[in-house]
PDB file of N, CA and C in Angstrom:
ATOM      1  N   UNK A   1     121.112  64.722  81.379  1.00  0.00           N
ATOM      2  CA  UNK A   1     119.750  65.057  81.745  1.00  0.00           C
ATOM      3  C   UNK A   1     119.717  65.733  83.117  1.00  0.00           C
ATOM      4  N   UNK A   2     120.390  65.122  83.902  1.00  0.00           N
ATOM      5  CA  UNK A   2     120.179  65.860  85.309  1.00  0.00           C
ATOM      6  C   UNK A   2     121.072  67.300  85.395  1.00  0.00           C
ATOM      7  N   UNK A   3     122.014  67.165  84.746  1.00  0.00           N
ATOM      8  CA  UNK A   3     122.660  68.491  84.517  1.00  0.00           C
ATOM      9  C   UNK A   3     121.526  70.237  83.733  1.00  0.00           C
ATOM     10  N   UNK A   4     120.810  69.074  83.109  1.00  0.00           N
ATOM     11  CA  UNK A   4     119.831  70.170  82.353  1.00  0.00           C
ATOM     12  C   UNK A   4     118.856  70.540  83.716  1.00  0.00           C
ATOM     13  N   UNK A   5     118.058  69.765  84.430  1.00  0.00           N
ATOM     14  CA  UNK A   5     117.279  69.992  85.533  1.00  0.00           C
ATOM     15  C   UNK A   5     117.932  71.244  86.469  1.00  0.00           C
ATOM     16  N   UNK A   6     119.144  70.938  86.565  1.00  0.00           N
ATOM     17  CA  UNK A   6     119.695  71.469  87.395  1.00  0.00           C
ATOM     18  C   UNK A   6     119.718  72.872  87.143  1.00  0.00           C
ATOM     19  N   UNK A   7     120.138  73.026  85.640  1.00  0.00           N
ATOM     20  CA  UNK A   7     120.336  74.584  84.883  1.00  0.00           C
ATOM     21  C   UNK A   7     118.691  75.334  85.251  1.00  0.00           C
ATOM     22  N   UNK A   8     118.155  74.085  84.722  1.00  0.00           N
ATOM     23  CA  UNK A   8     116.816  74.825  85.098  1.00  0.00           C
ATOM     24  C   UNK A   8     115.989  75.454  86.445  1.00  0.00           C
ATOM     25  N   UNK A   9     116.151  74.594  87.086  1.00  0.00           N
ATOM     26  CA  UNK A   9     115.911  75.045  88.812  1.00  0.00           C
ATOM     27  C   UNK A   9     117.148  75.899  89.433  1.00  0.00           C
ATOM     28  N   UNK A  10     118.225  76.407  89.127  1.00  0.00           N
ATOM     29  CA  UNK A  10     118.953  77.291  89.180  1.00  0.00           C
ATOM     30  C   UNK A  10     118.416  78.895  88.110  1.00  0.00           C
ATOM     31  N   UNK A  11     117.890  78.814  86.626  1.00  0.00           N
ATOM     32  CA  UNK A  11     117.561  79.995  85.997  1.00  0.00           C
ATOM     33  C   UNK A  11     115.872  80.115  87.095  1.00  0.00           C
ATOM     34  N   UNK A  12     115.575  79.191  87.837  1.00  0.00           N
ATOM     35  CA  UNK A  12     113.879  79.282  88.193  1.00  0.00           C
ATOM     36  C   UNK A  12     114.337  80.431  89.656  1.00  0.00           C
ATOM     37  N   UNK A  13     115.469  79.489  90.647  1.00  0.00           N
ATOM     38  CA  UNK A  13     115.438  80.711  91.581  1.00  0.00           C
ATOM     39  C   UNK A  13     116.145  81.543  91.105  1.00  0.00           C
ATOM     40  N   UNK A  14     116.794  81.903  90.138  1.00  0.00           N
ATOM     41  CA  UNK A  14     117.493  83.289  89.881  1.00  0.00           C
ATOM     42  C   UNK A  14     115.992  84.739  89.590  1.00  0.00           C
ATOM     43  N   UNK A  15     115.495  83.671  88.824  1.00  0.00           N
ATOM     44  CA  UNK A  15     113.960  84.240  88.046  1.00  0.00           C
ATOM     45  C   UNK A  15     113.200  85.000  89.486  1.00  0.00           C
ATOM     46  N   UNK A  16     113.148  84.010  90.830  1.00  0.00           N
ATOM     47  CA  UNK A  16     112.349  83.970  92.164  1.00  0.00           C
ATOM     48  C   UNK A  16     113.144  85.255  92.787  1.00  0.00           C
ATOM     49  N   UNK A  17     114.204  85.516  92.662  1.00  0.00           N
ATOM     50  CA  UNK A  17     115.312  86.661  92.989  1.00  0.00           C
ATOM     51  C   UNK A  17     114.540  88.031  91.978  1.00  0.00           C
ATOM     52  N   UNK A  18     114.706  87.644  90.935  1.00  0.00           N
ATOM     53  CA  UNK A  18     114.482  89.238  90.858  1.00  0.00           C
ATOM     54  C   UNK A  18     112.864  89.600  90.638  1.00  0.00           C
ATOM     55  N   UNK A  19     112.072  88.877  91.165  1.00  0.00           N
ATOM     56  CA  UNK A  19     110.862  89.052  91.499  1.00  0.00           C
ATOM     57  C   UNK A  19     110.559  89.829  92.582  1.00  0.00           C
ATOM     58  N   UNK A  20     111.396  91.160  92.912  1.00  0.00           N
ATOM     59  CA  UNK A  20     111.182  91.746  94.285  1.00  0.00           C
ATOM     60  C   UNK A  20     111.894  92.955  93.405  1.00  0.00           C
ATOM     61  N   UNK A  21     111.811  93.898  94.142  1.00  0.00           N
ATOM     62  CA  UNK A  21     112.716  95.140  94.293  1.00  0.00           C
ATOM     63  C   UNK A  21     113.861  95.165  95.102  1.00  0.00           C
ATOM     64  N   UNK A  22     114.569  95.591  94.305  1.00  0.00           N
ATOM     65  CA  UNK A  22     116.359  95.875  95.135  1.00  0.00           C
ATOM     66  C   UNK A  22     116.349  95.844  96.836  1.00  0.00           C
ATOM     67  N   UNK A  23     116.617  95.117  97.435  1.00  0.00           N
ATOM     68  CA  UNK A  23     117.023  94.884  99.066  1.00  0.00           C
ATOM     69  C   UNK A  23     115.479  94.308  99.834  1.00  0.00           C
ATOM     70  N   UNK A  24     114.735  93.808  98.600  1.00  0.00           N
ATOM     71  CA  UNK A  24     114.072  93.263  99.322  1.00  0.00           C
ATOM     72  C   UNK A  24     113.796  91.634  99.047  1.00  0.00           C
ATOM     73  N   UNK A  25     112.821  90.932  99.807  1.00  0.00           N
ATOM     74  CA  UNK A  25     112.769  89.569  99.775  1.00  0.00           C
ATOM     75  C   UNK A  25     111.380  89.292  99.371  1.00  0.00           C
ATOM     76  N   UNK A  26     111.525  87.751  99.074  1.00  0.00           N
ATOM     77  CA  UNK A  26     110.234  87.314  98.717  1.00  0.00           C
ATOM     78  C   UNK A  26     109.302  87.384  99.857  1.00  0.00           C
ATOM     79  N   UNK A  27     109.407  87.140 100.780  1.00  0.00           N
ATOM     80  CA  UNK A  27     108.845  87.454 102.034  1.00  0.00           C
ATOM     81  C   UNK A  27     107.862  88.632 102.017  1.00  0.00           C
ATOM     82  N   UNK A  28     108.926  89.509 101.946  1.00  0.00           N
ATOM     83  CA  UNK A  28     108.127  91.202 101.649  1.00  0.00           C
ATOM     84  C   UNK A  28     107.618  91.095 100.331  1.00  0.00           C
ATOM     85  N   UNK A  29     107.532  90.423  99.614  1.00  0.00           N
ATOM     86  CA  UNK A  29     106.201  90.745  98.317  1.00  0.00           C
ATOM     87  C   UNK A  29     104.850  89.691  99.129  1.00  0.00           C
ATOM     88  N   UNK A  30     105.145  89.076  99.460  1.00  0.00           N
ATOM     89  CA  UNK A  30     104.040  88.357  99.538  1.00  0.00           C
ATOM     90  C   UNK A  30     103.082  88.753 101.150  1.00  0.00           C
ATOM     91  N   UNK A  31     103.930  89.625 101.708  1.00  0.00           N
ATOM     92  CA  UNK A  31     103.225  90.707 103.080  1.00  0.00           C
ATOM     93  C   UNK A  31     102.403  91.815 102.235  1.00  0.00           C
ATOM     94  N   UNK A  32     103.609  92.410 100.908  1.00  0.00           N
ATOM     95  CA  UNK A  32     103.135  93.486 100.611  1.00  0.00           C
ATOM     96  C   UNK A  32     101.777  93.498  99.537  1.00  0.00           C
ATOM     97  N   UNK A  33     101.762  91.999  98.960  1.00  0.00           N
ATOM     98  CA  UNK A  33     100.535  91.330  98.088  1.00  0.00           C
ATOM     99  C   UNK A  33      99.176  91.205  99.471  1.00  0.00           C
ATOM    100  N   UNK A  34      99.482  90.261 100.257  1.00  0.00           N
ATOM    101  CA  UNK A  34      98.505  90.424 101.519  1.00  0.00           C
ATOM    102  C   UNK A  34      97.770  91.446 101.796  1.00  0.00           C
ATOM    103  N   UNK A  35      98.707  92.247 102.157  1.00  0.00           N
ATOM    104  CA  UNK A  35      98.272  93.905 102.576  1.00  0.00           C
ATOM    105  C   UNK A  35      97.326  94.189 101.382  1.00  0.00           C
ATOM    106  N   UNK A  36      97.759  94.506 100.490  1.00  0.00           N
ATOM    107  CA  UNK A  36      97.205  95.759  99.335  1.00  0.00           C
ATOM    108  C   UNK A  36      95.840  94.211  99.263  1.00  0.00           C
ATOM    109  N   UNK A  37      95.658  93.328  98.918  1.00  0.00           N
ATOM    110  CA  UNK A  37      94.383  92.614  98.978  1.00  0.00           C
ATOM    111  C   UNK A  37      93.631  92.744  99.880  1.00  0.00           C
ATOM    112  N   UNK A  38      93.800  93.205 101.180  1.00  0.00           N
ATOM    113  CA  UNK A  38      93.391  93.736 102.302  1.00  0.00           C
ATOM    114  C   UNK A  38      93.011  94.716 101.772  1.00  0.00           C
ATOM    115  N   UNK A  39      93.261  95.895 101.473  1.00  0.00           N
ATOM    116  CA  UNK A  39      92.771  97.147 100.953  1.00  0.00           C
ATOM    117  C   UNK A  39      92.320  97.389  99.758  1.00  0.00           C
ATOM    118  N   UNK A  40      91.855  96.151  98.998  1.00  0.00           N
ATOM    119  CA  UNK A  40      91.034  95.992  97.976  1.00  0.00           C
ATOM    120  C   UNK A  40      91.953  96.420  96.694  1.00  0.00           C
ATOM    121  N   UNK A  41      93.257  95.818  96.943  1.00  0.00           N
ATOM    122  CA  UNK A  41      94.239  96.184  96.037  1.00  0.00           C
ATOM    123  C   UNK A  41      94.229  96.711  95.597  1.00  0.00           C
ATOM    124  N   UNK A  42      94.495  98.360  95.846  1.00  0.00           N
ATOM    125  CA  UNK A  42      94.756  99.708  95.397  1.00  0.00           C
ATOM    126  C   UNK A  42      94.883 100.729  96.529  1.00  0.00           C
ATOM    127  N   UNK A  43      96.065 101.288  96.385  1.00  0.00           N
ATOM    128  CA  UNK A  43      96.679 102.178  97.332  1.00  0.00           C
ATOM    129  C   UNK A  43      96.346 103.855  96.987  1.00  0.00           C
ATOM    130  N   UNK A  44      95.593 104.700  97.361  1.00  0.00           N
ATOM    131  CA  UNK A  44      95.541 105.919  96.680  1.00  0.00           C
ATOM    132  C   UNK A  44      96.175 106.660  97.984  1.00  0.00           C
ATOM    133  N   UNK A  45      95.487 106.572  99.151  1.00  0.00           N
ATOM    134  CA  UNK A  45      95.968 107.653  99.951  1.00  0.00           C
ATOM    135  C   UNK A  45      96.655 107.206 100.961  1.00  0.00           C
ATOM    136  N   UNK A  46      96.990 108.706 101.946  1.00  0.00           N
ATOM    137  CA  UNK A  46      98.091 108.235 102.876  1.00  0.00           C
ATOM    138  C   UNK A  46      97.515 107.395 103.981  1.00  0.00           C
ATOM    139  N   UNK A  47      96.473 107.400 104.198  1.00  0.00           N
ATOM    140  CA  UNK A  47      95.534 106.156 105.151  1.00  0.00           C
ATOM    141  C   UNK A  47      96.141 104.607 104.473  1.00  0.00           C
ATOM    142  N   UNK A  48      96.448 104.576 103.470  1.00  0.00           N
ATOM    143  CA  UNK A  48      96.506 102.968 102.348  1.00  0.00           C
ATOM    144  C   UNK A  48      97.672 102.768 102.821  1.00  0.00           C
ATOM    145  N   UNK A  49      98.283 103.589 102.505  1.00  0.00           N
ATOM    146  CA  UNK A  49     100.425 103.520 102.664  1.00  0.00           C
ATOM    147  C   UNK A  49     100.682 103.126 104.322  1.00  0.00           C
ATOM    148  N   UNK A  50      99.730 104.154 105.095  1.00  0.00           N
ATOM    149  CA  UNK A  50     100.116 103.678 106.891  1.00  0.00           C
ATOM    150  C   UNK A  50      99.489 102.473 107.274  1.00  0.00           C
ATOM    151  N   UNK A  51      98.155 101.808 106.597  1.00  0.00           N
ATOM    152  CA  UNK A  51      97.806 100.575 106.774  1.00  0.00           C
ATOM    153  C   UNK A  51      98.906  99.381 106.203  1.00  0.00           C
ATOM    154  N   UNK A  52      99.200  99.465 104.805  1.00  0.00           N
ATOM    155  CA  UNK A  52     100.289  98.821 104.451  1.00  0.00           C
ATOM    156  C   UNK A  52     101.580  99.014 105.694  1.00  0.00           C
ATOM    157  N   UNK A  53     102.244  99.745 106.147  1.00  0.00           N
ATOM    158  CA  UNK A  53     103.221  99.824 106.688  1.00  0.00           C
ATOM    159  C   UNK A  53     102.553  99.061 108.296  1.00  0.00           C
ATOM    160  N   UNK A  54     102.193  98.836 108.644  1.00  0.00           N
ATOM    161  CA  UNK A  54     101.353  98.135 110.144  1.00  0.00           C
ATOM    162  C   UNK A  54     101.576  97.034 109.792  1.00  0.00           C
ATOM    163  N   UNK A  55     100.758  96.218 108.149  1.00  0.00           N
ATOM    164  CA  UNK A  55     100.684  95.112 108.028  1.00  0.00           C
ATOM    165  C   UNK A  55     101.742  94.066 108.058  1.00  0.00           C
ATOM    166  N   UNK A  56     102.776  94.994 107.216  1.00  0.00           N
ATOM    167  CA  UNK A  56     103.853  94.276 106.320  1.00  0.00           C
ATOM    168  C   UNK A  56     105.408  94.832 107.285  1.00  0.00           C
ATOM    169  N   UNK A  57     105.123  95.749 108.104  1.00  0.00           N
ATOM    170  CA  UNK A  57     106.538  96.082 108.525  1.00  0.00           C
ATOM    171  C   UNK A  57     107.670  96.895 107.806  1.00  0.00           C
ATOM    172  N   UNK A  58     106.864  97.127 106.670  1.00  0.00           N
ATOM    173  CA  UNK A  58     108.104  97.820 105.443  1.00  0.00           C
ATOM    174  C   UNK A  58     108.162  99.636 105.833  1.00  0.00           C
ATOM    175  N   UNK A  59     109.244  99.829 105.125  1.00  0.00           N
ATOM    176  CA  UNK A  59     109.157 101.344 105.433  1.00  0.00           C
ATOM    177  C   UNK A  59     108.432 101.822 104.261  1.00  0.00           C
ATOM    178  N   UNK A  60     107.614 103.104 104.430  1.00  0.00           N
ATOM    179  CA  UNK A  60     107.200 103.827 103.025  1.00  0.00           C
ATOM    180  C   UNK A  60     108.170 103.737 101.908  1.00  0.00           C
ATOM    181  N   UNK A  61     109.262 103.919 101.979  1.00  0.00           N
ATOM    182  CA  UNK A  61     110.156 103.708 100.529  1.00  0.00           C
ATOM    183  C   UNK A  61     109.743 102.742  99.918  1.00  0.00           C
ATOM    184  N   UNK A  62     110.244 101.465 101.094  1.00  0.00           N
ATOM    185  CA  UNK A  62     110.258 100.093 100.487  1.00  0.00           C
ATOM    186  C   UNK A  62     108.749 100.007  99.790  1.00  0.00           C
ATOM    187  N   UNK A  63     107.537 100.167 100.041  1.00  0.00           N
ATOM    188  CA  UNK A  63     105.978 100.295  99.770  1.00  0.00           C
ATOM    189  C   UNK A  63     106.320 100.965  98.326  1.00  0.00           C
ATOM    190  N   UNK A  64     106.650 102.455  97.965  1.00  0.00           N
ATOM    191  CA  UNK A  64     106.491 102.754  97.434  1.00  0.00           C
ATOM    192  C   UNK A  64     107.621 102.241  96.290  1.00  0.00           C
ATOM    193  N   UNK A  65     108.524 101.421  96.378  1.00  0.00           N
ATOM    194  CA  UNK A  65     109.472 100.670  95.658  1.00  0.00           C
ATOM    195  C   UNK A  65     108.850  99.002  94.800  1.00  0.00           C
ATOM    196  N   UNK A  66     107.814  98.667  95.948  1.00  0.00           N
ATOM    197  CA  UNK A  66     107.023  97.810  95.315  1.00  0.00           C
ATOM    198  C   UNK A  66     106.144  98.601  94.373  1.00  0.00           C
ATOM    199  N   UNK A  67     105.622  99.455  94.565  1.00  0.00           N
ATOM    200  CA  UNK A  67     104.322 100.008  93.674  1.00  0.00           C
ATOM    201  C   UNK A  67     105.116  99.888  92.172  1.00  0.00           C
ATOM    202  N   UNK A  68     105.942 101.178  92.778  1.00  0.00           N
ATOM    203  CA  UNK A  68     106.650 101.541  90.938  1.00  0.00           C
ATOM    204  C   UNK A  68     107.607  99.686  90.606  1.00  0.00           C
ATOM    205  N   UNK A  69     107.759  98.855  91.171  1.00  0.00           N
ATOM    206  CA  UNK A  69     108.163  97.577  90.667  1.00  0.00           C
ATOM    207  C   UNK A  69     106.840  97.215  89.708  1.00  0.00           C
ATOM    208  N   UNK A  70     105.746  96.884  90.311  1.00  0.00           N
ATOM    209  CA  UNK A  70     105.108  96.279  90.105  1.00  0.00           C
ATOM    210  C   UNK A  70     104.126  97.152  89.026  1.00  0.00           C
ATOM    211  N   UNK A  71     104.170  98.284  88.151  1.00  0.00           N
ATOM    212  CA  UNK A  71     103.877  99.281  87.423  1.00  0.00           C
ATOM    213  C   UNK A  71     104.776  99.036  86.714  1.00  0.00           C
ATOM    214  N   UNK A  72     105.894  99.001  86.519  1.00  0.00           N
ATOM    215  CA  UNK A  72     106.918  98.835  85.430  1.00  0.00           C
ATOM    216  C   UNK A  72     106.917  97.467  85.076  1.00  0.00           C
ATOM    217  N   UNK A  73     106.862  96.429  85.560  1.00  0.00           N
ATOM    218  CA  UNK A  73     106.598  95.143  84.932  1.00  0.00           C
ATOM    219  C   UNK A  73     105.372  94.215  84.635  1.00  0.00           C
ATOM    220  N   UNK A  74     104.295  95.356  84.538  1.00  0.00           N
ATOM    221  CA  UNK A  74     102.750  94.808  83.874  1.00  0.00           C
ATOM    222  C   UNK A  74     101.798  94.603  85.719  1.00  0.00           C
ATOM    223  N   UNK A  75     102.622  94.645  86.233  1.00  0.00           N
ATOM    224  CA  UNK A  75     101.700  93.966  87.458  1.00  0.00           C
ATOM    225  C   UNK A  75     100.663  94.930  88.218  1.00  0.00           C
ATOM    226  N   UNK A  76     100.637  96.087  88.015  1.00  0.00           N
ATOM    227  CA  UNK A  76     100.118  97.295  88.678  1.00  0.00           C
ATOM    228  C   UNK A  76      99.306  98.403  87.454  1.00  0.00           C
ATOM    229  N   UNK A  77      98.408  98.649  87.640  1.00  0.00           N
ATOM    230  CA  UNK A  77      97.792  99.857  87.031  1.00  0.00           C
ATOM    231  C   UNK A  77      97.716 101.165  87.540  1.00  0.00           C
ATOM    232  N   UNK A  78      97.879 102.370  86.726  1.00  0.00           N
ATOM    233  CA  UNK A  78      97.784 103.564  87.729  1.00  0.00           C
ATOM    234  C   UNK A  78      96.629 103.967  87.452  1.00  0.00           C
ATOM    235  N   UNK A  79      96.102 104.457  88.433  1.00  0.00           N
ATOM    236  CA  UNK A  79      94.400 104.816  88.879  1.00  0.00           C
ATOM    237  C   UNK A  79      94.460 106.274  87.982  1.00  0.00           C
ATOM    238  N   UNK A  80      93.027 107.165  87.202  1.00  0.00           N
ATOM    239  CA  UNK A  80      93.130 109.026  87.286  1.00  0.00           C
ATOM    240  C   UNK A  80      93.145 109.621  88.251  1.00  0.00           C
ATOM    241  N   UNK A  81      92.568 108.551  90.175  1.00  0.00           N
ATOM    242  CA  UNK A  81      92.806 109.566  91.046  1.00  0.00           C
ATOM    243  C   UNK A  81      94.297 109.533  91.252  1.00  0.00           C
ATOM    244  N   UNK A  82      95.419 108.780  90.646  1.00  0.00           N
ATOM    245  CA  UNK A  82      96.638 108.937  91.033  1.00  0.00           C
ATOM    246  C   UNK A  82      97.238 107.778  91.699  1.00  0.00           C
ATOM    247  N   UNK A  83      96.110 106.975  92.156  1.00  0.00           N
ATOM    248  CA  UNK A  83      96.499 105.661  93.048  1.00  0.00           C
ATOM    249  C   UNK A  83      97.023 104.157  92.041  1.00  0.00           C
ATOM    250  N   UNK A  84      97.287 103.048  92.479  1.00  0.00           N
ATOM    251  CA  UNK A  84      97.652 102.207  92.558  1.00  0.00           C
ATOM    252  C   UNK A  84      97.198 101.228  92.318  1.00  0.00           C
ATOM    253  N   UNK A  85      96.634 100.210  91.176  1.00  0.00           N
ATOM    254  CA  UNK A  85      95.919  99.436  91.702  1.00  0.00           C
ATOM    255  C   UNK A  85      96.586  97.815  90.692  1.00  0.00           C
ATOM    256  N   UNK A  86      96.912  96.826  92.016  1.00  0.00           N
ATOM    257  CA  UNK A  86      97.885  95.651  91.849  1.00  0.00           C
ATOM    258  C   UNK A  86      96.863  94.875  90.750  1.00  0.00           C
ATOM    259  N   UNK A  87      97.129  94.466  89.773  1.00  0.00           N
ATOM    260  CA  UNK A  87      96.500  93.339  89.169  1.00  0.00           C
ATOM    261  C   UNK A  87      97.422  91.758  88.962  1.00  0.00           C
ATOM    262  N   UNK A  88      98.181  91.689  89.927  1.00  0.00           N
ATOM    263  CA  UNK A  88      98.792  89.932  89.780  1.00  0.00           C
ATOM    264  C   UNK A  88      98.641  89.651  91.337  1.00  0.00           C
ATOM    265  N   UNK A  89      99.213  88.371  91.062  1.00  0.00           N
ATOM    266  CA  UNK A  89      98.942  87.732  92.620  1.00  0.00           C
ATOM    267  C   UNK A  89      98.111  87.908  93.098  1.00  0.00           C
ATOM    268  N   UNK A  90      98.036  88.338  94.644  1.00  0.00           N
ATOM    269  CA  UNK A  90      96.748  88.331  95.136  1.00  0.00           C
ATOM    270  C   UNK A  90      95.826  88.816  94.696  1.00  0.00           C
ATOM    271  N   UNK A  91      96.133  89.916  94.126  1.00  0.00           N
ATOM    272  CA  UNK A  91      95.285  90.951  93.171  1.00  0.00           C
ATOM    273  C   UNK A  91      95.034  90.259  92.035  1.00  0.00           C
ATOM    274  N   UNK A  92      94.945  89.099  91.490  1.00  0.00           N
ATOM    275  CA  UNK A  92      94.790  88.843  90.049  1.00  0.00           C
ATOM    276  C   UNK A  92      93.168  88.493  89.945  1.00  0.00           C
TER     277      UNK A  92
END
């Protein structure tokens, strides 16, 4: 039994790992969730991206590495003006 617990809270942080984009941390999703709820969770212009980058400390890549994360795995909608808009976490 405790061997099973164990499997399990080991597949839970593996799960907590790839809940980010490549070189980044949980830390930085949950700055970069902050932020974009701050801005009414949706990023369209370059005013959104330089507020995000103040908040969270990330570079534009990393920003724009969360967006397309979070678009490819259900968590993000893309706007017709072109923008961004988070629907999990803070955004949910």
């Amino acid at each position: 039994m405790r061997q099973a617990a164990m499997t399990i809270y080991a597949l839970g942080a593996l799960a907590a790992c790839a809940a980010t984009p490549p070189g980044t941390s949980a830390e930085d999703a949950a700055r970069f969730e902050a932020a974009a709820k701050s801005l009414g969770c949706t990023l369209r212009s370059e005013g959104d991206y330089l507020a995000m980058e103040m908040q969270t400390g990330l570079a534009r890549q990393q920003l724009l590495d969360f967006a397309a994360f979070h678009l490819s795995t259900g968590g993000a909608e893309r706007q017709p003006d072109g923008g961004v808009k988070l629907t999990t976490g803070a955004c949910a």
